[in-house]
Protein backbone atom coordinates (compact mmCIF):
# COMPACT_ATOMS: atom_id res chain seq x y z
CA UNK A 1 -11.63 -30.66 19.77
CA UNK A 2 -14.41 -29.50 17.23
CA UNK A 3 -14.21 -26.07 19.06
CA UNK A 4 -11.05 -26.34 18.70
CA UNK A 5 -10.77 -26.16 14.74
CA UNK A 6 -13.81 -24.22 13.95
CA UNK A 7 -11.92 -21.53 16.29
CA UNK A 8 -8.81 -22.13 14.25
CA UNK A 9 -10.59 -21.90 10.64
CA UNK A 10 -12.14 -18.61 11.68
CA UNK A 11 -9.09 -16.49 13.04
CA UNK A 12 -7.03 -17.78 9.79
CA UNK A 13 -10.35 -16.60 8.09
CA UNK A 14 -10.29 -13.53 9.68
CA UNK A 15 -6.45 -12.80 9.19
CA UNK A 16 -6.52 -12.54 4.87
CA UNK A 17 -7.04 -9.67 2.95
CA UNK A 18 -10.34 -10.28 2.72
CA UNK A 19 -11.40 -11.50 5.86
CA UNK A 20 -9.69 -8.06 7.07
CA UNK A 21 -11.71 -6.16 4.96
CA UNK A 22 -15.14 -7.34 5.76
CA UNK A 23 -14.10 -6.32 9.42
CA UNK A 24 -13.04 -2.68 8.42
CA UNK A 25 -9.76 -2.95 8.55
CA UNK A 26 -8.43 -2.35 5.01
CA UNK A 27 -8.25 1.11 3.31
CA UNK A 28 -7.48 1.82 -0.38
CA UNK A 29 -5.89 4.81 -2.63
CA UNK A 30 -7.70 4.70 -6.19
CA UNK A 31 -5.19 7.62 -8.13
CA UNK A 32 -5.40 8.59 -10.99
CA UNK A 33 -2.10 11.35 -11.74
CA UNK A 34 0.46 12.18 -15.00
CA UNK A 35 4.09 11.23 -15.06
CA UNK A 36 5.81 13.68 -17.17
CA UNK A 37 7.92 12.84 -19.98
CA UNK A 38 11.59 11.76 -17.94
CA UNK A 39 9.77 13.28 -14.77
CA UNK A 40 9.12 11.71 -11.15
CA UNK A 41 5.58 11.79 -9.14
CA UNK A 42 5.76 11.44 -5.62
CA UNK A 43 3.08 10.41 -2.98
CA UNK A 44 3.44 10.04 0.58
CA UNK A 45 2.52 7.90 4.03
CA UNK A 46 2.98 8.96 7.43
CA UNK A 47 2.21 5.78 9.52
CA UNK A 48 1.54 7.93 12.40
CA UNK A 49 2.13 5.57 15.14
CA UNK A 50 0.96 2.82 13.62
CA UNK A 51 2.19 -0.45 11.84
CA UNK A 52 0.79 -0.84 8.42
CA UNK A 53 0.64 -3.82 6.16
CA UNK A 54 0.27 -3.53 2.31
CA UNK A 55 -2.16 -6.10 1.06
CA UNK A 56 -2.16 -5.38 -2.39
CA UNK A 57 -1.44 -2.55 -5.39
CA UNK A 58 -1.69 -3.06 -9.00
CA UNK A 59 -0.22 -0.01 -10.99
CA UNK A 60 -0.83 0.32 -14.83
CA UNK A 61 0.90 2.51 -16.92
CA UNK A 62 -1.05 3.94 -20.08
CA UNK A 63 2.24 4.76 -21.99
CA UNK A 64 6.00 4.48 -21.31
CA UNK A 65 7.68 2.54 -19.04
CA UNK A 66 7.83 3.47 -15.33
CA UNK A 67 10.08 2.95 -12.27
CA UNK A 68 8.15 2.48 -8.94
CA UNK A 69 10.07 2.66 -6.08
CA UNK A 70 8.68 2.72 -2.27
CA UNK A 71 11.52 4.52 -0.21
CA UNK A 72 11.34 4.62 3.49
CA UNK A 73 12.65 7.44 6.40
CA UNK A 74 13.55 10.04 3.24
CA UNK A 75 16.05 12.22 4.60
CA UNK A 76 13.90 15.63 3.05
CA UNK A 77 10.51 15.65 1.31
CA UNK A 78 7.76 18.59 1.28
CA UNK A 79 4.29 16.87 1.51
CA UNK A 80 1.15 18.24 0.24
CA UNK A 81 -2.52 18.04 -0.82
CA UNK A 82 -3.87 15.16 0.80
CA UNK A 83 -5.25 12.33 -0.38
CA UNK A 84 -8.50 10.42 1.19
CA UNK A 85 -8.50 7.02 1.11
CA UNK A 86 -11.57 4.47 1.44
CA UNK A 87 -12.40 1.92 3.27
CA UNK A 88 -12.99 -1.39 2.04
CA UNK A 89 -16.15 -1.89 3.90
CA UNK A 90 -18.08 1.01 3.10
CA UNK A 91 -20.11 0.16 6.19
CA UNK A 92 -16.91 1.66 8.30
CA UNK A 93 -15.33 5.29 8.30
CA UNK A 94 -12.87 6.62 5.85
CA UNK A 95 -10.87 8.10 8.07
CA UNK A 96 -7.38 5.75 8.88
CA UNK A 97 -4.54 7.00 10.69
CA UNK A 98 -1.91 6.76 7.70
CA UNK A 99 -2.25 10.31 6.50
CA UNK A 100 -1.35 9.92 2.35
CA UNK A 101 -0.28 13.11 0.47
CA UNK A 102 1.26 14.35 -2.48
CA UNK A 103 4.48 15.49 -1.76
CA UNK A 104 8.20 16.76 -3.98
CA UNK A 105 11.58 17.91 -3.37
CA UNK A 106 12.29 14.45 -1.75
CA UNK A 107 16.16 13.20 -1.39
CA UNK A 108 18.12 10.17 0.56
CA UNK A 109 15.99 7.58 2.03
CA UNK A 110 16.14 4.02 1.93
CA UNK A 111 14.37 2.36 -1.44
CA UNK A 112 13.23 -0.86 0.36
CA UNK A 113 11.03 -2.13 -2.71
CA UNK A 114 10.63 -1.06 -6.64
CA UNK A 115 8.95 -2.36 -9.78
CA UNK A 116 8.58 -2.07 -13.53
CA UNK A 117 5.44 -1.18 -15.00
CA UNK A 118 5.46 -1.39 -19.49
CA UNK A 119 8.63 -1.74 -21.12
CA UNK A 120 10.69 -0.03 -24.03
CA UNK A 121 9.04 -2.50 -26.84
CA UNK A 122 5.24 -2.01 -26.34
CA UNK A 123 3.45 1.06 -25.02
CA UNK A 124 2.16 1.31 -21.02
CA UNK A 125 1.96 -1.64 -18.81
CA UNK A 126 0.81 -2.89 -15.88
CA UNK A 127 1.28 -4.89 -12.36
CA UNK A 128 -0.61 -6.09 -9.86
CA UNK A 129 0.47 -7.97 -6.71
CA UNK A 130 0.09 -9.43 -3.48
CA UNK A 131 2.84 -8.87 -1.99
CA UNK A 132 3.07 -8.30 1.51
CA UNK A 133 5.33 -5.22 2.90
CA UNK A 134 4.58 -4.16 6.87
CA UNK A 135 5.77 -1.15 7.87
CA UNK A 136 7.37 0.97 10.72
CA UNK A 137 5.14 2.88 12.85
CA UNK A 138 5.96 6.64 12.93
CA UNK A 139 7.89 6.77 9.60
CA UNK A 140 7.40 8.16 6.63
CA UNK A 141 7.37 6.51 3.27
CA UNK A 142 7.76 7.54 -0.57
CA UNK A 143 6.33 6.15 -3.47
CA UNK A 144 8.13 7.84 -6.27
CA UNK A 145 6.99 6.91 -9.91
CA UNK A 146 9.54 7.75 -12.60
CA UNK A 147 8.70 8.08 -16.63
CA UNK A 148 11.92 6.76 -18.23
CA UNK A 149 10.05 7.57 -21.69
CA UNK A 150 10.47 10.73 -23.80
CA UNK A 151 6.31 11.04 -23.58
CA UNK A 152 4.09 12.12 -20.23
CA UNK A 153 2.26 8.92 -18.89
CA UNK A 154 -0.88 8.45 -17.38
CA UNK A 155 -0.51 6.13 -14.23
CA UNK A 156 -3.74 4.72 -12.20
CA UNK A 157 -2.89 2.88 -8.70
CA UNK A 158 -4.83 1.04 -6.17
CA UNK A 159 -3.36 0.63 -2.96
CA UNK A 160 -4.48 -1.47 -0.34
CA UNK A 161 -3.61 -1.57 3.52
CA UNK A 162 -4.42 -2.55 7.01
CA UNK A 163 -3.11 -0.76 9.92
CA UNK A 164 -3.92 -1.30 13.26
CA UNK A 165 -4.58 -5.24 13.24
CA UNK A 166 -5.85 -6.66 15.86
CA UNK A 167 -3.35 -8.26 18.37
CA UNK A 168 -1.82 -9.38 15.03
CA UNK A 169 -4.28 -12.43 15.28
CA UNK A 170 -3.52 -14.50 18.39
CA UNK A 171 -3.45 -18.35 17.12
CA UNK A 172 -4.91 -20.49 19.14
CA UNK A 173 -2.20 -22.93 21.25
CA UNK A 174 -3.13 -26.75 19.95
CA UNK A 175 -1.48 -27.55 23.25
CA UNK A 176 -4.45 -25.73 25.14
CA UNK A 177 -7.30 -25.45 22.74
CA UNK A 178 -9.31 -23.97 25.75
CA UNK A 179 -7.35 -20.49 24.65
């Protein structure tokens, strides 16, 4: 029964954020970029056949307020200039299978998730979260990041994610601890 637990305590271990990113699994986009005054900023993420999990994203806002929204299956968008992301574990490859870009001209879609980052009575803002959002393999997602101020904005955002898990963590039966 020892086995049993010590098993247990290691695959719930293994399944957080952190756990997953001592194994390789979680990659990050660090971005820097400029909202312009009552202008949008898109960036997008091609799952590529894969299911990906957001484990976390803080966005800060050095000026106005901004709208993030994440909007998935967009009916149009043009995608460009990609964007590398990092592993966690810099002891692992860079190189995931969500392919991140900048991208514009982007219309329809389905917003699935949004936040507010600053509001009207102070200057900037920011957010950071754990939240948990898994996505669809082979679809393609927007973040869009609108300035509802009448001044540009400088936005930073970290944005972490696993893809790829591994057998999504088989838990161990109690009824047959042998498994």
């Amino acid at each position: 029964m020892a086995n049993y637990w010590s098993k247990r305590n290691y695959q719930q271990a293994a399944t957080t954020s952190d756990g997953l990113a001592k194994r390789g699994y979680v990659y990050l986009m660090s971005e820097f970029f400029t909202v312009p005054a009552t202008g949008s900023v898109y960036f997008a993420m091609d799952t590529n056949g894969v299911e990906v999990e957001f484990k976390l994203y803080d966005i800060t806002s050095a000026q106005g307020e901004i709208h993030a929204t994440l909007i998935e299956d967009p009916d149009a968008a043009t995608t460009y200039s990609p964007i590398t992301p990092r592993n966690l574990n810099r002891k692992y490859t860079d190189s995931s299978t969500v392919v991140l870009t900048s991208a514009s001209a982007v219309s329809g879609g389905i917003a699935i998730a949004s936040e507010l980052i600053g509001n009207t009575s102070k200057a900037g803002g920011a957010l950071a979260s754990l939240k948990v959002h898994t996505l669809r393999d082979n679809t393609l997602y927007i973040m869009r990041f609108v300035n509802t101020s009448n001044q540009q904005s400088t936005v930073h955002m970290n944005l972490g994610w696993s893809e790829t898990d591994p057998g999504h963590y088989r838990i161990i039966d109690p009824v047959d601890p042998a498994s």
